[in-house]
Protein backbone atom coordinates (compact mmCIF):
# COMPACT_ATOMS: atom_id res chain seq x y z
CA UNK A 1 -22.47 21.25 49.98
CA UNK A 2 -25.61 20.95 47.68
CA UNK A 3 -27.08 18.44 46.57
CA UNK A 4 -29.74 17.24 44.77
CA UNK A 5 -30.59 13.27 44.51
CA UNK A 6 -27.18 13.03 46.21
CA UNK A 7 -25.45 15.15 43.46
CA UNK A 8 -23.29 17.75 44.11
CA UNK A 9 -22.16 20.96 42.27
CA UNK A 10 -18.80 19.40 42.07
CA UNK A 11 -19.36 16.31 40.87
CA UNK A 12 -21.23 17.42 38.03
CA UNK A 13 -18.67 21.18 37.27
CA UNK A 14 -15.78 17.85 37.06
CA UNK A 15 -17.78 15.62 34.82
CA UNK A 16 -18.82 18.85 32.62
CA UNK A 17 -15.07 19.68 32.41
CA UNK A 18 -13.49 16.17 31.60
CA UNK A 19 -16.24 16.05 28.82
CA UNK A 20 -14.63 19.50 27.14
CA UNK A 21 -11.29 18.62 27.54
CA UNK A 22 -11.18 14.72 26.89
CA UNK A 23 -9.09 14.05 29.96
CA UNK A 24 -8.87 14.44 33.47
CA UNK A 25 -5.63 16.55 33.96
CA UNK A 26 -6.84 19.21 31.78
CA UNK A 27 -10.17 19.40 33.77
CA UNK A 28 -8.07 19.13 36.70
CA UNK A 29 -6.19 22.28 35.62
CA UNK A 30 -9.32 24.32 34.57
CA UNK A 31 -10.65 23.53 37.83
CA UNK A 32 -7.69 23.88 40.22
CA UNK A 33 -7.94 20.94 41.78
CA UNK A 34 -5.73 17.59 41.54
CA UNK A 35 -6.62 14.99 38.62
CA UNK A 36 -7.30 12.37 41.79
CA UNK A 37 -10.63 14.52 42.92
CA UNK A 38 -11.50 15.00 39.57
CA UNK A 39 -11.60 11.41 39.01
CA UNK A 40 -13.46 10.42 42.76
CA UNK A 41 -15.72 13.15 41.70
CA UNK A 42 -16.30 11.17 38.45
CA UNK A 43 -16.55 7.90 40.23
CA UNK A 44 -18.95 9.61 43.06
CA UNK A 45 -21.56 10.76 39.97
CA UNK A 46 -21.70 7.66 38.09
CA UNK A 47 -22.18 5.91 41.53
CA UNK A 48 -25.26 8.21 42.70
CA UNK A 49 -26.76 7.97 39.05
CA UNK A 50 -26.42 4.25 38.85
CA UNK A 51 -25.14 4.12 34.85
CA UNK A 52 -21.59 4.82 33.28
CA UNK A 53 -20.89 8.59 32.14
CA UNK A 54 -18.08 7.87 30.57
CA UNK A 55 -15.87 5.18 28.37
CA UNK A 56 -12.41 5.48 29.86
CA UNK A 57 -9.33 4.16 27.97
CA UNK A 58 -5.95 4.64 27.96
CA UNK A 59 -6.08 7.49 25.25
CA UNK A 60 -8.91 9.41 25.50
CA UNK A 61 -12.28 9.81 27.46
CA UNK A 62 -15.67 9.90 25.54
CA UNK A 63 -19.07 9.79 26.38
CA UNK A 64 -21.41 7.15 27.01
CA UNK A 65 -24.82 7.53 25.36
CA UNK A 66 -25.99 8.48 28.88
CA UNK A 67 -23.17 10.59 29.36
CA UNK A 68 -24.22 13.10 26.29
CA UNK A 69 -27.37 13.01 27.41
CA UNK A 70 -26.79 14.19 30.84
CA UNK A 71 -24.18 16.63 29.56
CA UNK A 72 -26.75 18.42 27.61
CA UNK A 73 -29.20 18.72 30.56
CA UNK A 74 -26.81 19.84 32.87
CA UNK A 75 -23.82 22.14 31.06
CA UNK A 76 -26.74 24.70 30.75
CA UNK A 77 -28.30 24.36 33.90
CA UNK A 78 -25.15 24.56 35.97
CA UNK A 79 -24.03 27.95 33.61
CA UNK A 80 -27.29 29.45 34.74
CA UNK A 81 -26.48 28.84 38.47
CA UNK A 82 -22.96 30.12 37.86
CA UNK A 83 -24.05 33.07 36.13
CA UNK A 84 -26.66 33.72 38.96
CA UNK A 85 -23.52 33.87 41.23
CA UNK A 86 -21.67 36.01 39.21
CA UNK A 87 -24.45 38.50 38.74
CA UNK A 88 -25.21 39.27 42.72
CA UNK A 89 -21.35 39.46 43.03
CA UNK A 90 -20.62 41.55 40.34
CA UNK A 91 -23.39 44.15 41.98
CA UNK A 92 -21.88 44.37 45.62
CA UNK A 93 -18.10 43.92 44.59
CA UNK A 94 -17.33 44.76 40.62
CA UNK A 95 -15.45 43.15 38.23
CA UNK A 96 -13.87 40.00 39.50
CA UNK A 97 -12.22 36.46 39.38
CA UNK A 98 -10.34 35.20 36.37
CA UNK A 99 -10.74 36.60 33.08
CA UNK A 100 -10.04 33.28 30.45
CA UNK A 101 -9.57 35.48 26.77
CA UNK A 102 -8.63 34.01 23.75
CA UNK A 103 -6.16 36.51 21.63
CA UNK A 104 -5.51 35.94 18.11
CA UNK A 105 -1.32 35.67 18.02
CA UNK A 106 0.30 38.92 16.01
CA UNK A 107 -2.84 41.42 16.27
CA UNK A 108 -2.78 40.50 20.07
CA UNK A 109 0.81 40.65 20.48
CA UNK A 110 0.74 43.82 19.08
CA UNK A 111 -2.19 45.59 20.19
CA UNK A 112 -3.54 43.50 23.48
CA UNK A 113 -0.92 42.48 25.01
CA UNK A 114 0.86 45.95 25.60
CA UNK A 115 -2.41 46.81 27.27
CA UNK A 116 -3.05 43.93 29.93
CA UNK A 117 -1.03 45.34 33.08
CA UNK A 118 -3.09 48.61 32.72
CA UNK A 119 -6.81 46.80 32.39
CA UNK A 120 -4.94 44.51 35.50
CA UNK A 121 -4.17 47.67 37.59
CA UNK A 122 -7.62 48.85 36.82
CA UNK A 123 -9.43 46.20 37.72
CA UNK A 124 -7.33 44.75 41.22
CA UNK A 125 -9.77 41.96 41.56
CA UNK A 126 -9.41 40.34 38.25
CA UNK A 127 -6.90 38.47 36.63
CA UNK A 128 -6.62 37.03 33.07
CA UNK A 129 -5.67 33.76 31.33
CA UNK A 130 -4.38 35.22 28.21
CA UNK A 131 -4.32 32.51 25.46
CA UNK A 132 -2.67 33.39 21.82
CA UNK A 133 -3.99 31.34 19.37
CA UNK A 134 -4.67 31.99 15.39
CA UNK A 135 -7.05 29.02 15.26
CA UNK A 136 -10.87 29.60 16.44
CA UNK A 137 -11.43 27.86 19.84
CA UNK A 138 -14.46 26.31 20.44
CA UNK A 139 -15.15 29.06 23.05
CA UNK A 140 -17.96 27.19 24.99
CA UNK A 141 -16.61 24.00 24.73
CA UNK A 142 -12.88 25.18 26.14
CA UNK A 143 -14.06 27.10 28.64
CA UNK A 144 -13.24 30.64 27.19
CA UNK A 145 -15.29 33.82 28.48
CA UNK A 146 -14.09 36.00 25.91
CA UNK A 147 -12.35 35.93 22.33
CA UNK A 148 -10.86 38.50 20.04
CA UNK A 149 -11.70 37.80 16.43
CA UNK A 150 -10.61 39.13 13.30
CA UNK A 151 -12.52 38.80 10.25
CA UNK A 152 -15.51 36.82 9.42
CA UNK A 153 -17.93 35.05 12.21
CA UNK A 154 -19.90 31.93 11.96
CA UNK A 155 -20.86 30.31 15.53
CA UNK A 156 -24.44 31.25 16.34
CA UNK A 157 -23.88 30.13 19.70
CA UNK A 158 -22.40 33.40 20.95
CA UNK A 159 -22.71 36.88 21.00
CA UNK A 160 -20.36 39.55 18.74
CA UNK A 161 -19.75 42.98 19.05
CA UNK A 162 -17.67 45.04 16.98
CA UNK A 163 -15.25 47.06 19.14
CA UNK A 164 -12.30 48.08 16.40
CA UNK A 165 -11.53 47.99 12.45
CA UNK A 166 -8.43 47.87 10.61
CA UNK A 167 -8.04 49.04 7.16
CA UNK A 168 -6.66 46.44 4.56
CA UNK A 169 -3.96 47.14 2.17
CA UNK A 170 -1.14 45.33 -0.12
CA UNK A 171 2.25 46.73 1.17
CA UNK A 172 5.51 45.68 -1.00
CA UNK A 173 9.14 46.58 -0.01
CA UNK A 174 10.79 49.22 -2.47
CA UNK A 175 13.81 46.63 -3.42
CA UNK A 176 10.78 44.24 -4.53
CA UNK A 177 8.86 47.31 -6.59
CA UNK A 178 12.31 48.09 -8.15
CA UNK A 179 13.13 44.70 -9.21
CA UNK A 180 9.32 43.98 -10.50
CA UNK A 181 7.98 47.40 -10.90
CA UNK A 182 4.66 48.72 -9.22
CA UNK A 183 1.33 47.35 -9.97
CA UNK A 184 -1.08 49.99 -11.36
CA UNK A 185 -4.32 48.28 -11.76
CA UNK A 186 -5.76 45.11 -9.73
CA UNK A 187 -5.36 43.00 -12.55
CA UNK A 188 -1.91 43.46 -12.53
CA UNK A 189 -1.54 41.54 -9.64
CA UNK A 190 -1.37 38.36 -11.89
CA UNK A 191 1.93 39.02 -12.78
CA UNK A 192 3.50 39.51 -9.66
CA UNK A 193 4.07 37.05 -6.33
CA UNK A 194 1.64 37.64 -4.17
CA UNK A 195 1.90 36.35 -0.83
CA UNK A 196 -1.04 34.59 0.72
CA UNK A 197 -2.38 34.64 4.14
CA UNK A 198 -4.61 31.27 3.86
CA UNK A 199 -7.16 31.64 6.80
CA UNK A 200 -8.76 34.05 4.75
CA UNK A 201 -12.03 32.01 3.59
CA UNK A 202 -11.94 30.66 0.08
CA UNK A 203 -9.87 30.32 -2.97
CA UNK A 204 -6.44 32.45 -3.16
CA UNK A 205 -7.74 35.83 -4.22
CA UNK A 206 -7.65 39.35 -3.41
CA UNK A 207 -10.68 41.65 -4.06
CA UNK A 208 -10.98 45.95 -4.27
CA UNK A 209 -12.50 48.48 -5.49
CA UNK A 210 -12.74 51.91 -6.92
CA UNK A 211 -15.61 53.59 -7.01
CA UNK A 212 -18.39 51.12 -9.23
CA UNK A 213 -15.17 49.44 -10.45
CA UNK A 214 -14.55 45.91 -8.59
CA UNK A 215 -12.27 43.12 -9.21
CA UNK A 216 -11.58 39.78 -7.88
CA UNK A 217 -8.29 38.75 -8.62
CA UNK A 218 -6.51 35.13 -8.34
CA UNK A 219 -2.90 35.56 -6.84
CA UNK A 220 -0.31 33.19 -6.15
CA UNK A 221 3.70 33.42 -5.15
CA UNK A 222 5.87 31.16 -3.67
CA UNK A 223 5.14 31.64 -0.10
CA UNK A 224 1.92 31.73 1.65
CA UNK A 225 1.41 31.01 6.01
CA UNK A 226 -1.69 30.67 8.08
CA UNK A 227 0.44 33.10 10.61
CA UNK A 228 0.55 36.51 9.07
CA UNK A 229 4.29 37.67 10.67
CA UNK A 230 6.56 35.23 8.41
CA UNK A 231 4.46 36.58 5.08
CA UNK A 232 5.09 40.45 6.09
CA UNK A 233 8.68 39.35 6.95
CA UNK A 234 9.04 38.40 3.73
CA UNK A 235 7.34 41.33 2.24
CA UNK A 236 10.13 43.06 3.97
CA UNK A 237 12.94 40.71 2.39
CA UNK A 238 11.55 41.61 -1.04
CA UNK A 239 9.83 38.40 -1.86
CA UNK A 240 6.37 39.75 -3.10
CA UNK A 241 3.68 41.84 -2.59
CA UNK A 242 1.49 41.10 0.54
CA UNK A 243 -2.09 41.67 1.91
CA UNK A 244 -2.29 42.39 5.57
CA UNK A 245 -3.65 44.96 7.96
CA UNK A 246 -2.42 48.67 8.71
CA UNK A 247 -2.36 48.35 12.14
CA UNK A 248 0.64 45.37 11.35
CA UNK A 249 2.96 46.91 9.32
CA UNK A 250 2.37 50.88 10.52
CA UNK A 251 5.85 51.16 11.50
CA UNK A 252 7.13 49.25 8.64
CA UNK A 253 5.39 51.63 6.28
CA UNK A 254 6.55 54.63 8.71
CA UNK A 255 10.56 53.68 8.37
CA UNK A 256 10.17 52.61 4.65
CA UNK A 257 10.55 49.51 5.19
CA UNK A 258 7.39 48.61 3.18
CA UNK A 259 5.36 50.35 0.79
CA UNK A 260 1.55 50.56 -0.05
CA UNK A 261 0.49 49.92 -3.42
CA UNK A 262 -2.81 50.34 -5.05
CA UNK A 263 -3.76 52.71 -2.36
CA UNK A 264 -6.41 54.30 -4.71
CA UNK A 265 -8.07 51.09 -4.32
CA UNK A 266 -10.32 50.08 -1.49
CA UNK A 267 -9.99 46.50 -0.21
CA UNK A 268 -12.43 44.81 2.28
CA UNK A 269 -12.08 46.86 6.31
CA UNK A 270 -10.95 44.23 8.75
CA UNK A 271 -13.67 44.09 11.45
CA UNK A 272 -12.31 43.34 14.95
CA UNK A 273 -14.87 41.70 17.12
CA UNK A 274 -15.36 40.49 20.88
CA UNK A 275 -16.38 37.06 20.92
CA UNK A 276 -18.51 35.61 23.89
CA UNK A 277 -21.18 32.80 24.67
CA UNK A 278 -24.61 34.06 24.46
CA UNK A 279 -26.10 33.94 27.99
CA UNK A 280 -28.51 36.39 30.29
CA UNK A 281 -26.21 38.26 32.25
CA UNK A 282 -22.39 38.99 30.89
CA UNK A 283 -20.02 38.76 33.76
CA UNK A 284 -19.24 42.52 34.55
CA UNK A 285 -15.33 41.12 34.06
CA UNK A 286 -16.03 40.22 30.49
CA UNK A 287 -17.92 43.72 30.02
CA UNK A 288 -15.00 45.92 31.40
CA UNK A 289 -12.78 43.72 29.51
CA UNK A 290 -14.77 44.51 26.17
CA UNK A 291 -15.13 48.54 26.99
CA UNK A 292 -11.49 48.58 28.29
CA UNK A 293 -10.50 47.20 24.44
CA UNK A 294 -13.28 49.37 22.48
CA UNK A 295 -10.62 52.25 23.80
CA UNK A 296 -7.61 51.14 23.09
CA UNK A 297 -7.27 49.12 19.90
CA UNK A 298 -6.15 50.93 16.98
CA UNK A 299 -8.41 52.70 14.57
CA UNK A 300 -11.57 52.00 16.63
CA UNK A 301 -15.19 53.21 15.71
C-alpha cells in the first residue's frame, strides 16, 4: 500500500467520499466496500494526522475546520493520481471500468436509454451507472463522470460540449384547437392556457420569432410540472397548449395526437450538451461515451 506520513490512498479516497455524500453508507456504496472500513479508514486518518476530520452525529457528518481544509488539498491531488492511472490504462487496454452518467429523466428515457446495451456491447470492458434525474447534480461533488444536459449551463467547474439539438415548438391537441381555436400570432398566446414547464430559467414566458419580429410573451394555464411528460400528457388530454421539444412528442405529432402551432415562428433550439469535470486527461470511457451519443441522439449537428 502507499503511503505517505503513514497515509494511505484509502484512507484519504474514504474520507474524500464521506465528505460528498454526508454519510458513511453512501461512501461505502460509491466505493464498494462495507460502511465498517469506511469508518476504520476514517478513524485510521484522523489518528495518523493527529486532529478531528470530521463532526459525527447521529444525522449527518460535516467537516471540521481542518477537515475542509484538508479536503481541498487533497480531492485534487488524489484526482490527478487517479487520472494518471486511468490515462496509462486507457493506452494499453481502451475504454474501461464503470461509466457513472447522469441522464436527464424523459429525453434520456427516450433517446439514451434505448441506446445503452449497444454502447455496452461495444465497449465489453465498461459498464455504466445510469442515473435519471431532472435536477442538476453537483457532478464533482457526487461523483459523476459524465452528465447529459439540456438547456442552459452555469458551473464553470466543468467542461461542455455540444453533441445534439432539438428544435422547440408549442404542440396543442386538435380537440383543444377546436374548443379554443388556433393561435395566429404570439400574442395570442395570452388568451389561451398555456402549460408551463418551470425549470426553464425565469418568469413564465415563452419567446419567438419571425424574421426581425420578436416577442416575449407571459403565459399561464392551470397546470404547469418541473417533469415535462405529465404537461405533454395533458397537451394530449386537451388541456392547453404546451412548449416542449420535437424529439418528445415526434410520434404524437406523427399519429395526430398533437398538433404544432405557430410553426412559422422560430422559438429558442434546445442545445443538448455533455457535461464533465474539467481535468487534463478525459477518461477514454467518458470520450467513447460522448462520440458514441454525438451519433445517435436525434437531430444532431
Amino acid at each position: 500500500m502507499t503511503r505517505h506520513h503513514g497515509v494511505t490512498l484509502d484512507e484519504i479516497a474514504a474520507f474524500i467520499e464521506v465528505a460528498r455524500r454526508g454519510s458513511l453508507q453512501a461512501a461505502a456504496e460509491r466505493l464498494l466496500i462495507g460502511s465498517g472500513s469506511v469508518g476504520r479508514c476514517l478513524d485510521a486518518l484522523e489518528q495518523r494526522l493527529g486532529t478531528r476530520l470530521l463532526n459525527r452525529s447521529t444525522r449527518a457528518l460535516t467537516l471540521t475546520e481542518d477537515g475542509e481544509d484538508y479536503l481541498a488539498r487533497v480531492e485534487p491531488a488524489l484526482g490527478s493520481i487517479t487520472q494518471a492511472g486511468d490515462r496509462l490504462r486507457d493506452r494499453q487496454e481502451g475504454p474501461q471500468g464503470e461509466l457513472r452518467v447522469s441522464l436527464p429523466v424523459n429525453y434520456g428515457r427516450l433517446h439514451i436509454a434505448p441506446h445503452l446495451a449497444d454502447f455496452l456491447r461495444l465497449h465489453p470492458s465498461v459498464s455504466v451507472d445510469a442515473c435519471f434525474d431532472d435536477h442538476f447534480v453537483d457532478i464533482i461533488g457526487e461523483g459523476f463522470d459524465l452528465a447529459i444536459r439540456i438547456g442552459q449551463l452555469g458551473d464553470s467547474r466543468l467542461v461542455a460540449k455540444r453533441i445534439a439539438r432539438d428544435r422547440r415548438l408549442i404542440v396543442a391537441s386538435p380537440d383543444y384547437l377546436a374548443h379554443h381555436g388556433e393561435p395566429r400570432h404570439p400574442c395570442d398566446l395570452r388568451e389561451h392556457h398555456c402549460l408551463h414547464f418551470t425549470r426553464f430559467q425565469g418568469p413564465a414566458q415563452w419567446a419567438m420569432q419571425r424574421d426581425d419580429e420578436r416577442h416575449v410573451i407571459p403565459v399561464s394555464g392551470r397546470l404547469k410540472s418541473n417533469y415535462g411528460l405529465p404537461l405533454t400528457l395533458a397537451a394530449e388530454q386537451g388541456l392547453g397548449l404546451v412548449q416542449t421539444s420535437e424529439s418528445i412528442v415526434a410520434e404524437a405529432l406523427a399519429n395526430g395526437r398533437l398538433c404544432e402551432v405557430l410553426s412559422d415562428w422560430k422559438l429558442p433550439d434546445i442545445a443538448v450538451h455533455a457535461v464533465m469535470p474539467a481535468r487534463q486527461h478525459t477518461p477514454l470511457k467518458v470520450s467513447a461515451c460522448i462520440d458514441f451519443l454525438a451519433k445517435r441522439l436525434p437531430l444532431s449537428d
